[in-house]
Protein backbone atom coordinates (compact mmCIF):
# COMPACT_ATOMS: atom_id res chain seq x y z
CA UNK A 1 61.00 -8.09 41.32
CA UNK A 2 61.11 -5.34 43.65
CA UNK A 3 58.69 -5.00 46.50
CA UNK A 4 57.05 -1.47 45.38
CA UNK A 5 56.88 -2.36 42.30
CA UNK A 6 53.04 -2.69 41.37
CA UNK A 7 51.63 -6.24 40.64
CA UNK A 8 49.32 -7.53 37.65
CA UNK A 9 45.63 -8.29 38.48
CA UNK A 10 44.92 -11.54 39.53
CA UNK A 11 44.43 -13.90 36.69
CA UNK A 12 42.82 -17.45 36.67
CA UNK A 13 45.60 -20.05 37.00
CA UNK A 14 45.40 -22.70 34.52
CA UNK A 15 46.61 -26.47 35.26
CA UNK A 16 47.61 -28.85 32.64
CA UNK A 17 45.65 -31.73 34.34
CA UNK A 18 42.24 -29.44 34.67
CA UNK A 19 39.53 -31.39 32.87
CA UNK A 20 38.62 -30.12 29.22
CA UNK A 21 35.08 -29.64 31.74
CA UNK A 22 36.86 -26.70 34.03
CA UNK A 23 38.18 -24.48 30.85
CA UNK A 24 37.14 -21.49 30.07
CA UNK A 25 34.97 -21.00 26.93
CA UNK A 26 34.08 -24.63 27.52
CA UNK A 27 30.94 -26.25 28.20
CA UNK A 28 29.73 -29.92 28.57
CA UNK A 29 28.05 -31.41 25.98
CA UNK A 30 24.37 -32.30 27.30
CA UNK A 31 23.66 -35.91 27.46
CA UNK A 32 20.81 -37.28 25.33
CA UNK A 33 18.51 -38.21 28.64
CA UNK A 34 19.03 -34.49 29.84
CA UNK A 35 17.95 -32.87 26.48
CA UNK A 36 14.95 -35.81 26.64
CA UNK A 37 13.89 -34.86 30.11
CA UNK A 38 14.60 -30.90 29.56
CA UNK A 39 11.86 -31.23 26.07
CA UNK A 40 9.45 -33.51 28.31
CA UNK A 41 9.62 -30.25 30.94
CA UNK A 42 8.23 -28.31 27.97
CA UNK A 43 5.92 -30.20 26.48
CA UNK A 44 4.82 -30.47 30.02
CA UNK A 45 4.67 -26.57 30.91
CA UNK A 46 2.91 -25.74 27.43
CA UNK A 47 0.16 -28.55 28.32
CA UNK A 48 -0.25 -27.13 31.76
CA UNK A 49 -0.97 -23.71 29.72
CA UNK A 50 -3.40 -25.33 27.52
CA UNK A 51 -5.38 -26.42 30.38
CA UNK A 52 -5.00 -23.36 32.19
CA UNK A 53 -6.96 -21.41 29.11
CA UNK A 54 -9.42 -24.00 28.77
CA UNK A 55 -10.33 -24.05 32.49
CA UNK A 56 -11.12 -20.61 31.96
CA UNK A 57 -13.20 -20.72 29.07
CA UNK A 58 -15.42 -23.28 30.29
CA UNK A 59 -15.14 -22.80 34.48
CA UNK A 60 -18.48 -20.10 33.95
CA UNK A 61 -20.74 -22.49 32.36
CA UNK A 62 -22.58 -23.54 35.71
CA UNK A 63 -23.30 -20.12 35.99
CA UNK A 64 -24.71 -19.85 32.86
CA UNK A 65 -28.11 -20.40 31.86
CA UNK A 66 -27.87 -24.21 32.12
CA UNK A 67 -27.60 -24.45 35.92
CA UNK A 68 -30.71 -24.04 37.74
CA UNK A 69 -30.69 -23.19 41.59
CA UNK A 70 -31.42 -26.14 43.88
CA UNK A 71 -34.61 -26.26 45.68
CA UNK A 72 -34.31 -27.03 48.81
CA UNK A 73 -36.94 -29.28 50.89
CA UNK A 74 -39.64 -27.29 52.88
CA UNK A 75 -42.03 -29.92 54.05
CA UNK A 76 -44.55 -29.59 56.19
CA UNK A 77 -43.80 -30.76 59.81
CA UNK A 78 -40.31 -30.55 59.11
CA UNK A 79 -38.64 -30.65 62.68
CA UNK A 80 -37.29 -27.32 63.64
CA UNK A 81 -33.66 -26.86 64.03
CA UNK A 82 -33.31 -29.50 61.22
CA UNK A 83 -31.13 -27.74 59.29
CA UNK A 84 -28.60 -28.05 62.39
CA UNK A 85 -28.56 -31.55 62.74
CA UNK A 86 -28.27 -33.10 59.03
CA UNK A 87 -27.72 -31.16 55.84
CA UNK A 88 -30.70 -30.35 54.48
CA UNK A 89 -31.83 -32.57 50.86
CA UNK A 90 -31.39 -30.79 48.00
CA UNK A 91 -33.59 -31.81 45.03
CA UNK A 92 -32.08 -29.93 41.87
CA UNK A 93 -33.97 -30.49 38.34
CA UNK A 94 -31.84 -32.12 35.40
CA UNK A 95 -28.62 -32.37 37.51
CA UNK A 96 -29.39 -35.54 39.24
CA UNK A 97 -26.91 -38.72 37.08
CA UNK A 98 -29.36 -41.73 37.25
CA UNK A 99 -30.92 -44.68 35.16
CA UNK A 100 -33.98 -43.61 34.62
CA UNK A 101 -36.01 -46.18 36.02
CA UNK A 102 -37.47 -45.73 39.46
CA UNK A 103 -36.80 -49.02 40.95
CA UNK A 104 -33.27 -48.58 40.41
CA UNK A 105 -32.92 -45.43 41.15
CA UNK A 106 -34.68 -45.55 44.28
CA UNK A 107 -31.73 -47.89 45.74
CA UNK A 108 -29.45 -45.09 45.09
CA UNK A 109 -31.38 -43.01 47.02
CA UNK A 110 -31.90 -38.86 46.11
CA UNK A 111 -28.66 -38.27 45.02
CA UNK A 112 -28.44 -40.77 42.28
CA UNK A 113 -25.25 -42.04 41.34
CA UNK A 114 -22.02 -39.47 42.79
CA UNK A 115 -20.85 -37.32 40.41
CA UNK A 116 -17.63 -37.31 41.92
CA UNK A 117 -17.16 -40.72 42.56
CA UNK A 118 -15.99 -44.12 40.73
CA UNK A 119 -18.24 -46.37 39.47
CA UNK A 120 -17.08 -50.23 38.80
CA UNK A 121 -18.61 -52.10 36.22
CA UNK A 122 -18.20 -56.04 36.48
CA UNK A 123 -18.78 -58.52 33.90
CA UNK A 124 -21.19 -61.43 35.55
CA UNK A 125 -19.74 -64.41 36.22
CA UNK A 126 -20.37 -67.36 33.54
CA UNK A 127 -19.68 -70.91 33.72
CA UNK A 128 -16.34 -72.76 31.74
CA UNK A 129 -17.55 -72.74 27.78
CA UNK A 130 -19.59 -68.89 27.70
CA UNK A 131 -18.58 -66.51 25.42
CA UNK A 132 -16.41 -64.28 27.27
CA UNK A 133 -16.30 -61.84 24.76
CA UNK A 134 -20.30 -61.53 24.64
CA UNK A 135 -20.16 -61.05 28.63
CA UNK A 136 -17.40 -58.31 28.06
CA UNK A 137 -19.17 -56.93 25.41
CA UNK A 138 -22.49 -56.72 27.53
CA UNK A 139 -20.80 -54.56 30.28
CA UNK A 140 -18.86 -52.68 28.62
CA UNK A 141 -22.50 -51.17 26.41
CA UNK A 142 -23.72 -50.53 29.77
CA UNK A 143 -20.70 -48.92 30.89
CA UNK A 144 -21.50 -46.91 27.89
CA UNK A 145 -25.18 -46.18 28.34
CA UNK A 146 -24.09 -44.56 32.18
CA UNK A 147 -22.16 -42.46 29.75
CA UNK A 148 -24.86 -41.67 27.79
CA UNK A 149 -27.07 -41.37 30.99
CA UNK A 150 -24.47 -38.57 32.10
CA UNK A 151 -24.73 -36.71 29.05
CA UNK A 152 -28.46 -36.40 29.09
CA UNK A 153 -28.11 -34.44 32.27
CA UNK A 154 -28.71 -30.67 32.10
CA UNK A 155 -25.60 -29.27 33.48
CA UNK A 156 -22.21 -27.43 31.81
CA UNK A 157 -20.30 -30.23 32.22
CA UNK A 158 -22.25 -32.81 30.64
CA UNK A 159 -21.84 -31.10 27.04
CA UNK A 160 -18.29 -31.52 26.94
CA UNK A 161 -16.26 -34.67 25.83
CA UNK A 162 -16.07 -38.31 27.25
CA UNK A 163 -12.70 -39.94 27.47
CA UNK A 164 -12.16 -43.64 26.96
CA UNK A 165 -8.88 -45.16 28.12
CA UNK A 166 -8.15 -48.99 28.08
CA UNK A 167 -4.59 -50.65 27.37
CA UNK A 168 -4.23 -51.85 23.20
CA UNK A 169 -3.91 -55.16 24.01
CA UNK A 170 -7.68 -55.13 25.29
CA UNK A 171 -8.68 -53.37 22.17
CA UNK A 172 -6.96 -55.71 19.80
CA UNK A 173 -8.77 -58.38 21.74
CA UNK A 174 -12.03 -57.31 21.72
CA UNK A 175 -12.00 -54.65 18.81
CA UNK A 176 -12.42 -51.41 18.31
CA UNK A 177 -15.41 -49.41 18.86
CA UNK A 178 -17.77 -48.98 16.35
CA UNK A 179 -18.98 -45.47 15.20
CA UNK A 180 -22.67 -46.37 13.56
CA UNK A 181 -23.30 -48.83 16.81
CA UNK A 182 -22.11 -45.94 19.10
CA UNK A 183 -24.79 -43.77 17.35
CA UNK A 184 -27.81 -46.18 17.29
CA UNK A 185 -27.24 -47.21 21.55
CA UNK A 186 -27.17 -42.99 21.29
CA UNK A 187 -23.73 -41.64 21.79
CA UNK A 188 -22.50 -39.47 19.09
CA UNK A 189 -18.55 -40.67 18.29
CA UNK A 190 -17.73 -37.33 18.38
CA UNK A 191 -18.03 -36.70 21.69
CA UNK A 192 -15.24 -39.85 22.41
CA UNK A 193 -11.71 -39.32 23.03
CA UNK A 194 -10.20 -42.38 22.31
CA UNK A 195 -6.64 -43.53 24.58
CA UNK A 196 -5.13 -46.57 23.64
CA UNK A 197 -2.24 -47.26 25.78
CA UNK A 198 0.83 -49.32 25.73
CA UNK A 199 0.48 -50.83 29.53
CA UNK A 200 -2.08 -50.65 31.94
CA UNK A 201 0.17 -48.40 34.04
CA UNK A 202 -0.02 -46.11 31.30
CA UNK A 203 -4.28 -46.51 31.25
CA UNK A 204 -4.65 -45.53 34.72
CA UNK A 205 -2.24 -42.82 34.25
CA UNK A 206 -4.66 -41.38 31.75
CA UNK A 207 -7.41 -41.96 33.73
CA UNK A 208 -6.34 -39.84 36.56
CA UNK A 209 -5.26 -37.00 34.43
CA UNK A 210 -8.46 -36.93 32.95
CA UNK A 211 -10.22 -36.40 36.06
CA UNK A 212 -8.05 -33.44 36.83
CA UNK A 213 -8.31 -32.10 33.53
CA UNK A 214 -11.47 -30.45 34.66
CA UNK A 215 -12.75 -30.47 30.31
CA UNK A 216 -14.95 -33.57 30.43
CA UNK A 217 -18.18 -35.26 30.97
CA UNK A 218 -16.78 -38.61 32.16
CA UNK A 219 -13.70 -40.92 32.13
CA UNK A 220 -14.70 -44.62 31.16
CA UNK A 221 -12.17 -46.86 31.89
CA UNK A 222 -10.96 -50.63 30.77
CA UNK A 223 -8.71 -52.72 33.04
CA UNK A 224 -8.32 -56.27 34.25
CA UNK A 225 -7.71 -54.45 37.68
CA UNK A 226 -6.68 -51.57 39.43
CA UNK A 227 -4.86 -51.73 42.55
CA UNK A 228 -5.63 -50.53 46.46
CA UNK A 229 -3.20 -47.28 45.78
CA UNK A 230 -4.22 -46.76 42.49
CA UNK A 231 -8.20 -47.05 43.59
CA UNK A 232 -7.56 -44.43 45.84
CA UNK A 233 -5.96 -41.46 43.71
CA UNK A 234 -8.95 -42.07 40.99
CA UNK A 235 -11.26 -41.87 44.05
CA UNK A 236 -9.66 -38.50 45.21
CA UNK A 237 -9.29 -37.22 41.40
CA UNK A 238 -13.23 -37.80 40.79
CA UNK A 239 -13.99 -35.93 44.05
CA UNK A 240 -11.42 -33.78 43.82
CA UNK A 241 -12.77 -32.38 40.65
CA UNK A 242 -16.07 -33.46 40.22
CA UNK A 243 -15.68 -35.61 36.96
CA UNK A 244 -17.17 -39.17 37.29
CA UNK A 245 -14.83 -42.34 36.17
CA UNK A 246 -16.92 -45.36 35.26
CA UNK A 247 -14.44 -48.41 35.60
CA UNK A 248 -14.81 -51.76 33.82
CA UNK A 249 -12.73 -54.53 35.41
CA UNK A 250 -12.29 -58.41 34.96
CA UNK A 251 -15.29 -60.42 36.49
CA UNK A 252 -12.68 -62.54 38.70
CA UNK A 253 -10.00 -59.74 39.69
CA UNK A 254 -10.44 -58.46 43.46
CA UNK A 255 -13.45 -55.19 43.65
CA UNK A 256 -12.21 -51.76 43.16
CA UNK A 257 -11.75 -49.81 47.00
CA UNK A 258 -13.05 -45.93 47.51
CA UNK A 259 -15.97 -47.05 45.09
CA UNK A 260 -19.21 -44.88 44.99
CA UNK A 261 -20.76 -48.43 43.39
CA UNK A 262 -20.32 -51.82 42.08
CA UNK A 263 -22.10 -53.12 39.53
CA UNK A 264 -22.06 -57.13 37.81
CA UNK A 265 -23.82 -56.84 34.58
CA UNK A 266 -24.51 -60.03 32.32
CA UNK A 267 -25.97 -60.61 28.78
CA UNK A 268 -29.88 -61.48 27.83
CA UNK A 269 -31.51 -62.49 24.97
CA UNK A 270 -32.65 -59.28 23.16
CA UNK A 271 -36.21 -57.97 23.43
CA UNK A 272 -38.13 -59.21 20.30
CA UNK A 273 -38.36 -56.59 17.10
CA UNK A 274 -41.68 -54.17 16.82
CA UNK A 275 -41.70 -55.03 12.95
CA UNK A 276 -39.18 -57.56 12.32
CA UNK A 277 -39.57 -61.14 14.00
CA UNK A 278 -35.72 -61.84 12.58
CA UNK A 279 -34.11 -58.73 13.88
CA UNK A 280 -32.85 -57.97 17.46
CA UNK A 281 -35.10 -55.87 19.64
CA UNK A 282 -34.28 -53.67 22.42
CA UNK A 283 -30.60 -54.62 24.47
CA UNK A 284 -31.54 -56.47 27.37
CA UNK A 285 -28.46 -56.66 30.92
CA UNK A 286 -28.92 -58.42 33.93
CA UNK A 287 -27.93 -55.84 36.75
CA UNK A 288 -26.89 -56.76 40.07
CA UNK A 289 -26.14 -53.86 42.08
CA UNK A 290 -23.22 -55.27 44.68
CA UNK A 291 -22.36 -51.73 46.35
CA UNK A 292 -23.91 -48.51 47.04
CA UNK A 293 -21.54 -45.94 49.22
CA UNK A 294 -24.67 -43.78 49.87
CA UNK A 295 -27.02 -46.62 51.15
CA UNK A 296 -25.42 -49.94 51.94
CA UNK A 297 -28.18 -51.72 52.78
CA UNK A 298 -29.88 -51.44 48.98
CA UNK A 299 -27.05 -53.75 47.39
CA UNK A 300 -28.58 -56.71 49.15
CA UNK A 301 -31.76 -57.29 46.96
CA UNK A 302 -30.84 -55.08 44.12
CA UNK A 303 -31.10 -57.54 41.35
CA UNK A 304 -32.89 -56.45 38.24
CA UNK A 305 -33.63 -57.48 34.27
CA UNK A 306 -33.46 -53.48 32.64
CA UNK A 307 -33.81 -53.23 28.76
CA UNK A 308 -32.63 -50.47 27.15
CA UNK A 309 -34.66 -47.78 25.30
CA UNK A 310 -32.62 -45.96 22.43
CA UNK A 311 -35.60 -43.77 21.67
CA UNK A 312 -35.64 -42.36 25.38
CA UNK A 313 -32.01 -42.68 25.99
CA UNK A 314 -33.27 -44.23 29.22
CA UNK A 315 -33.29 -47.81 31.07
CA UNK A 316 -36.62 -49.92 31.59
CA UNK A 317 -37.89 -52.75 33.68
CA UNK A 318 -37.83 -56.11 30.90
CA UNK A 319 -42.16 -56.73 30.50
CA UNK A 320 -42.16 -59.51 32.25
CA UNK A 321 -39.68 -58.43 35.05
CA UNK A 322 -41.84 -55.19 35.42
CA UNK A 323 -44.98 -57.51 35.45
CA UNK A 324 -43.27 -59.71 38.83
CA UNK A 325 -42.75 -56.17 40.52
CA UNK A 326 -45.90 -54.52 40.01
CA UNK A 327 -47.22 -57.78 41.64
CA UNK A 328 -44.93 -58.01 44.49
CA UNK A 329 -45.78 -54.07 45.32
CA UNK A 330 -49.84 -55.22 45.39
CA UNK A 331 -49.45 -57.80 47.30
CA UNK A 332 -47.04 -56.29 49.49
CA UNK A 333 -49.11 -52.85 50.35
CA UNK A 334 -52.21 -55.39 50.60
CA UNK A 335 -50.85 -57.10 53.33
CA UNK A 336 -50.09 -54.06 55.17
């Protein structure tokens, strides 16, 4: 060929041992984990969406007319320069979470029980032959009436739905819940979403994203136990975004860390019936408070007999309980 002679444009060279991969007009088939993980991506992205739009629909309601400013504490002979030293107490109507019985809810001091916090429920302890499912039973109704406690509150928040996560084998062991029962303790079904999961890894996966999903009243949780690590990220979730997790756990597993409170909770005889001698009364727990985050010192003699009032949607002192502690407070400011 002779040098001046002009040359063809550059063209891809094509080798006889280039992999069917490298061809032009070819392209790999994708495997069957790549299209998996690339539909899990979307499903993923249109959830995140979903939660976007709610968030906004629902992030005005404590502005609404349902929030009510705090009042703040303005005592007389309130030390000057107060305000500097401690944050001030702030005392706001209907958005305090409590049990509605003073002597309980004077252990947990002003407060109440932390919104953003997690609360573990224990079963009590009972000797070789008790009914374990009766014990179970008993704490997880409480568990339940917390729930029910939170929803009575006056705030946004407490209007929207309550999540309830616990692996299927507990369920298939101790049944399903019971729509008519929910409604007499005073729940209304409908405001359950009900997660069943295949492994407990999979519960307290729920559990967390339910705390960040910033669209319900409260997570209540089922578990034989959860973990130091696993503890921890509920802890920061509940803070985090301001959604309480009550936590039920097996009586004999190690406590829960990061808790807000601890409480054992063990079955009584029912209070007797108003009209029928034959029928169960009012539910009747024995309460032990173990822990309290916000005052330490009020889980050492916090030990209590509450009945449960589905009329009220509140807890009371058992009659004869209340009868021992209006004593005790007599003789007690008498011999001051």
């Amino acid at each position: 060929m002779a040098a001046g002679m002009a040359q063809d444009p550059a063209k891809p060279c094509l080798s006889l041992d280039a992999s069917p991969d490298t061809l032009p007009g070819t392209e790999r088939p994708r495997e069957p984990q790549e299209v998996a993980a690339r539909l899990r991506r979307r499903k993923l992205e249109s959830l995140r969406q979903r939660i976007r739009r709610i968030e906004r629909s629902v992030g005005t309601e404590l502005e609404g007319s349902a929030f009510r400013p705090p009042v703040y504490d303005d005592s007389p002979g309130k030390t000057p320069g107060a305000e500097e030293q401690a944050p001030a107490k702030i005392v706001v109507p209907g958005l305090t979470w409590h049990l509605g019985i003073a002597e309980v809810d004077g252990l947990l001091g002003p407060e109440g029980l932390e919104i953003g916090g997690v609360h573990e429920i224990k079963p009590a302890l009972q000797e070789q032959g008790t009914d374990w499912a009766a014990t179970w039973a008993t704490a997880f109704i409480f568990s339940l009436t917390l729930a029910i406690r939170r929803c009575a509150m006056t705030d946004g928040r407490a209007r929207r739905p309550i999540l309830c996560c616990r692996p299927a084998a507990m369920a298939n062991e101790f049944g399903s819940l019971y729509g008519p029962g929910l409604r007499a303790l005073g729940l209304d079904p409908k405001r359950l979403i009900i997660v069943e999961t295949k492994t407990a890894t999979d519960t307290l996966w729920a559990i967390e994203e339910g705390l960040k999903s910033r669209g319900l009243a409260l997570v209540l949780g089922a578990l034989q136990e959860v973990e130091l690590t696993p503890a921890r990220r509920l802890a920061l979730a509940a803070s985090a975004y301001r959604v309480p997790c009550v936590l039920l756990t097996h009586p004999r597993t190690e406590t829960m860390a990061a808790i807000a409170t601890r409480w054992r909770v063990g079955p009584l005889p029912s209070a007797p019936h108003p009209f029928d001698p034959h029928a169960p009364g009012a539910l009747r727990f024995t309460v032990d408070l173990e822990r309290c985050r916000a005052r330490p010192l009020s889980a050492e003699t916090a030990s209590f007999s509450l009945e449960w009032c589905d009329e009220a949607l509140c807890f009371r002192l058992a009659p004869g309980v209340a009868d021992r502690a209006d004593a005790a407070r007599e003789s007690g400011s008498g011999a001051g």
